[in-house]
C-alpha atoms as a PDB file:
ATOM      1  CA  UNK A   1      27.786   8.955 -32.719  1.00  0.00           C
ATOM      2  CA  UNK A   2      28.451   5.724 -31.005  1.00  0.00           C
ATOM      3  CA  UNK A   3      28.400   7.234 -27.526  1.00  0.00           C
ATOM      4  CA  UNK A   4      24.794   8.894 -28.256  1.00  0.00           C
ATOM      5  CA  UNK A   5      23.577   5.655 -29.065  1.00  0.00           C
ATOM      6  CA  UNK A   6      24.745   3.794 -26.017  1.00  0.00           C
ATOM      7  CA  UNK A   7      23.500   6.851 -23.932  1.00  0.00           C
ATOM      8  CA  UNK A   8      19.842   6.795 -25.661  1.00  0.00           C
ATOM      9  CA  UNK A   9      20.182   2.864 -25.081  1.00  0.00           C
ATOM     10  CA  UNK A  10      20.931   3.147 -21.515  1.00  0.00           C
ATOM     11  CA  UNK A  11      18.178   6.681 -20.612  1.00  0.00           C
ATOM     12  CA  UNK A  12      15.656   3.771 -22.599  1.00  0.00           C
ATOM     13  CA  UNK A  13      16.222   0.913 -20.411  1.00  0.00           C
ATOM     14  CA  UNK A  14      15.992   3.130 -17.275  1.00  0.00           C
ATOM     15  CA  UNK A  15      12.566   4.625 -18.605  1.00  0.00           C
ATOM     16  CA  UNK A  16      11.206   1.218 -19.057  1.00  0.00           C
ATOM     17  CA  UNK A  17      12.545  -0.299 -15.642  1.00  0.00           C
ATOM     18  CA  UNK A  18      11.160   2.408 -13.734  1.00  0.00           C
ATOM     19  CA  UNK A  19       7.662   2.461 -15.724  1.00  0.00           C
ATOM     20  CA  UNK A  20       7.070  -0.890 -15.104  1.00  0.00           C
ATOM     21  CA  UNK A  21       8.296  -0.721 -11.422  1.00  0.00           C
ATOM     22  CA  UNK A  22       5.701   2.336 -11.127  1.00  0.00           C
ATOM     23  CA  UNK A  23       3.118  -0.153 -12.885  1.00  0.00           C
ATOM     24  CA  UNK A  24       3.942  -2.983 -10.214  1.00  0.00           C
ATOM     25  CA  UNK A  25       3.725  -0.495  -7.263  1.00  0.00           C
ATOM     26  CA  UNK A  26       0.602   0.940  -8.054  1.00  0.00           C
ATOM     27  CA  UNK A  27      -1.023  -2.881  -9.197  1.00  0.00           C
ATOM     28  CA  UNK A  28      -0.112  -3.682  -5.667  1.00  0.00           C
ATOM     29  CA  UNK A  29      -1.361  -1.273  -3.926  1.00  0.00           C
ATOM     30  CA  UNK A  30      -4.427  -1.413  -6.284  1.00  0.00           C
ATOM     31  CA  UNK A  31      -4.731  -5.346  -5.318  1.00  0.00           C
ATOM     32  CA  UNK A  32      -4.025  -4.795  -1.969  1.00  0.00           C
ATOM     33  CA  UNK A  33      -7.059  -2.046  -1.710  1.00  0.00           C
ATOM     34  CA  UNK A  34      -9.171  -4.382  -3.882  1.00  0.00           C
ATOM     35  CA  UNK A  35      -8.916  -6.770  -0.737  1.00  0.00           C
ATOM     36  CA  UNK A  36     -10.021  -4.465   1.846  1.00  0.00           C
ATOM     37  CA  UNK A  37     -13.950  -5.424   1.733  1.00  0.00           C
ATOM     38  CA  UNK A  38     -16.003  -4.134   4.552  1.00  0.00           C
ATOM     39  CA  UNK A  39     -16.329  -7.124   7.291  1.00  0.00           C
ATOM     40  CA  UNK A  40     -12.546  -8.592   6.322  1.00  0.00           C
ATOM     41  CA  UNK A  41     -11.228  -9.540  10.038  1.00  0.00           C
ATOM     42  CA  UNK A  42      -8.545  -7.034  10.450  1.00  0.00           C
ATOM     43  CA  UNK A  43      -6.228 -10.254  11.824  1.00  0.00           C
ATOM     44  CA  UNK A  44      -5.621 -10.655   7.733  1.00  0.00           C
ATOM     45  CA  UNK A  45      -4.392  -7.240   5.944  1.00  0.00           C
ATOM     46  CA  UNK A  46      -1.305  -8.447   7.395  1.00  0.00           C
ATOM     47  CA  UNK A  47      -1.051 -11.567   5.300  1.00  0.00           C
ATOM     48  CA  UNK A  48      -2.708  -9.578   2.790  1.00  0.00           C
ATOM     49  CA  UNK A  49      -0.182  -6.913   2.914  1.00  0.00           C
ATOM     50  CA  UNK A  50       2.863  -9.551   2.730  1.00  0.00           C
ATOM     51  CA  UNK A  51       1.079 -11.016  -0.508  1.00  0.00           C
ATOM     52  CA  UNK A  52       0.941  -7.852  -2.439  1.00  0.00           C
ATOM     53  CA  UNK A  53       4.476  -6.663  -0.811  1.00  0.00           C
ATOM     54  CA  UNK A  54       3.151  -3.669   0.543  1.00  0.00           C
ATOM     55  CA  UNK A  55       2.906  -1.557   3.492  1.00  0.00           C
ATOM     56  CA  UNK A  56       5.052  -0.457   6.442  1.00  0.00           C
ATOM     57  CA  UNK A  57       6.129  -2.623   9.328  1.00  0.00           C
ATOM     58  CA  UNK A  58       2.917  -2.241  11.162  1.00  0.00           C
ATOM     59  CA  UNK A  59       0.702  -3.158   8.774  1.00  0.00           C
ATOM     60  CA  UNK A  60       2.608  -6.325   8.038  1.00  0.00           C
ATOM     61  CA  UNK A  61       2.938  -7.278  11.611  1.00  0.00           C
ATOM     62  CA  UNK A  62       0.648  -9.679  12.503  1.00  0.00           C
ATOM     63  CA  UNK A  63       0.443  -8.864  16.036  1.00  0.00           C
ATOM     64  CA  UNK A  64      -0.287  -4.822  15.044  1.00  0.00           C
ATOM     65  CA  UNK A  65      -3.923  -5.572  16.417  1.00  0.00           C
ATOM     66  CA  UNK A  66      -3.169  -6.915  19.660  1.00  0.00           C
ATOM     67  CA  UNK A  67      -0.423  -3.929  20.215  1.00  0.00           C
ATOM     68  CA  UNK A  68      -2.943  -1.160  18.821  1.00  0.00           C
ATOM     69  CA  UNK A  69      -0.647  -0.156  15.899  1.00  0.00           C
ATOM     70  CA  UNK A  70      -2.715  -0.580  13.174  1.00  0.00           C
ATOM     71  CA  UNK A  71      -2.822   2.664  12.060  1.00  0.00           C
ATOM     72  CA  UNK A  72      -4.076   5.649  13.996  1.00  0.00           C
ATOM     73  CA  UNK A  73      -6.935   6.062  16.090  1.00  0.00           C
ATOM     74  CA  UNK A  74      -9.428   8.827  14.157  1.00  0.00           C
ATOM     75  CA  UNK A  75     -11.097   9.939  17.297  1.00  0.00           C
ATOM     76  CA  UNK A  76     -10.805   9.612  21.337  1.00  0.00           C
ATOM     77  CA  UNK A  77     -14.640   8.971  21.259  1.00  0.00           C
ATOM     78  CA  UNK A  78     -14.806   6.473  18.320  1.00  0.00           C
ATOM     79  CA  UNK A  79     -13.258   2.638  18.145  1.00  0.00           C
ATOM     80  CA  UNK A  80     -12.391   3.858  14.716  1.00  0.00           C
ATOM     81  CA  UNK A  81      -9.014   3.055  13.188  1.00  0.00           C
ATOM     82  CA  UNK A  82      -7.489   4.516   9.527  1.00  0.00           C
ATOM     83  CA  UNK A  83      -3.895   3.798   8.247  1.00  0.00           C
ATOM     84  CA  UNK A  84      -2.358   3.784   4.650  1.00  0.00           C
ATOM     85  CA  UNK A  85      -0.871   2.113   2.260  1.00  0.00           C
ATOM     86  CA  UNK A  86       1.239   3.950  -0.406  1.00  0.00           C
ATOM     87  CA  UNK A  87       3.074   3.327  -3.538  1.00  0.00           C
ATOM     88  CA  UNK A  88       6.601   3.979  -3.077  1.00  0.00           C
ATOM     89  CA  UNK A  89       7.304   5.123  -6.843  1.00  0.00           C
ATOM     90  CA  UNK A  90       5.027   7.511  -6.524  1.00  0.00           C
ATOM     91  CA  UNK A  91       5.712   9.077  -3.326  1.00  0.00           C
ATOM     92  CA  UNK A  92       2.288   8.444  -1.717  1.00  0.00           C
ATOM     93  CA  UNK A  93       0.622  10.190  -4.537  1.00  0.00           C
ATOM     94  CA  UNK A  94      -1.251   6.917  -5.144  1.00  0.00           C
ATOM     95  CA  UNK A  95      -2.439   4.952  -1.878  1.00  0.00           C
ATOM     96  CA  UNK A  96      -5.138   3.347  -0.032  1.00  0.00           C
ATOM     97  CA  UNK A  97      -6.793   4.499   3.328  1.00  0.00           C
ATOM     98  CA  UNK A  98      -8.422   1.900   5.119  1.00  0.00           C
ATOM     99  CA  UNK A  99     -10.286   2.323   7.828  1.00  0.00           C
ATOM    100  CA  UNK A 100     -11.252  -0.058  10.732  1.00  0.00           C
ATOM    101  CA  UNK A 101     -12.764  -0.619  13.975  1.00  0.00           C
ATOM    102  CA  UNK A 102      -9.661  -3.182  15.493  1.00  0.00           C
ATOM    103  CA  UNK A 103     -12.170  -6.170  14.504  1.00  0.00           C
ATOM    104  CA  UNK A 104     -13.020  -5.565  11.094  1.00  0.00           C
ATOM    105  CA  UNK A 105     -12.237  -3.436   7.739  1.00  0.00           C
ATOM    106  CA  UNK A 106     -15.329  -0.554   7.828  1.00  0.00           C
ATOM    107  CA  UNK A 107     -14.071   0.736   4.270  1.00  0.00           C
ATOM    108  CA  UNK A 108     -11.428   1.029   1.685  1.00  0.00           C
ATOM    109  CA  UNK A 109     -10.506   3.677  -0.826  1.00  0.00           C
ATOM    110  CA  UNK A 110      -7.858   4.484  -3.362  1.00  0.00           C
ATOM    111  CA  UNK A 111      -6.665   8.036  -3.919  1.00  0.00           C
ATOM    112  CA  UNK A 112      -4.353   8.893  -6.784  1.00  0.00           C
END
């Protein structure tokens, strides 16, 4: 009986840690997205990014806009840019696409 009771103690404290890691990931990204406003100099979502913890290694570099690697270009035509930024806990199922034109944020959205 003892054993049971140190294994529902320990399946407990895993549940909680990774509930409120989930919670943190997804307030980040949430934050993060909250940020985004249209006309937000694209020169700070990688500040922004480092604040909230978020994002790959593109998105937090702050020379991504000079090297074009803020996200992918949508069309040959267009100067218009989108990348995301996922939670990790929930294996992208929650994220944030931004889109851009290289100078500023042209919209935000969160999906999940």
């Amino acid at each position: 009986m003892k054993e049971l009771m140190w294994a529902l103690a320990f399946v407990s404290v895993v549940a909680v840690g990774y509930w409120i890691t989930l919670k943190r990931d997804i307030n980040s990204v949430n934050n993060f997205c909250t940020e985004m406003q249209a006309g937000l100099d694209v020169r700070e979502i990688s500040t922004i990014a480092d604040r909230y913890d978020v994002g790959l290694k593109n998105i937090r570099d702050s020379k991504s806009v000079d090297n074009g690697t803020l996200g992918r270009k949508v069309s040959a035509n267009e100067d218009v840019w989108f990348f995301v930024v996922a939670s990790p806990m929930t294996v992208g199922e929650h994220s944030c696409g931004v889109y851009h034109n290289n100078k500023v944020v042209l919209s935000s959205k969160i999906s999940g």
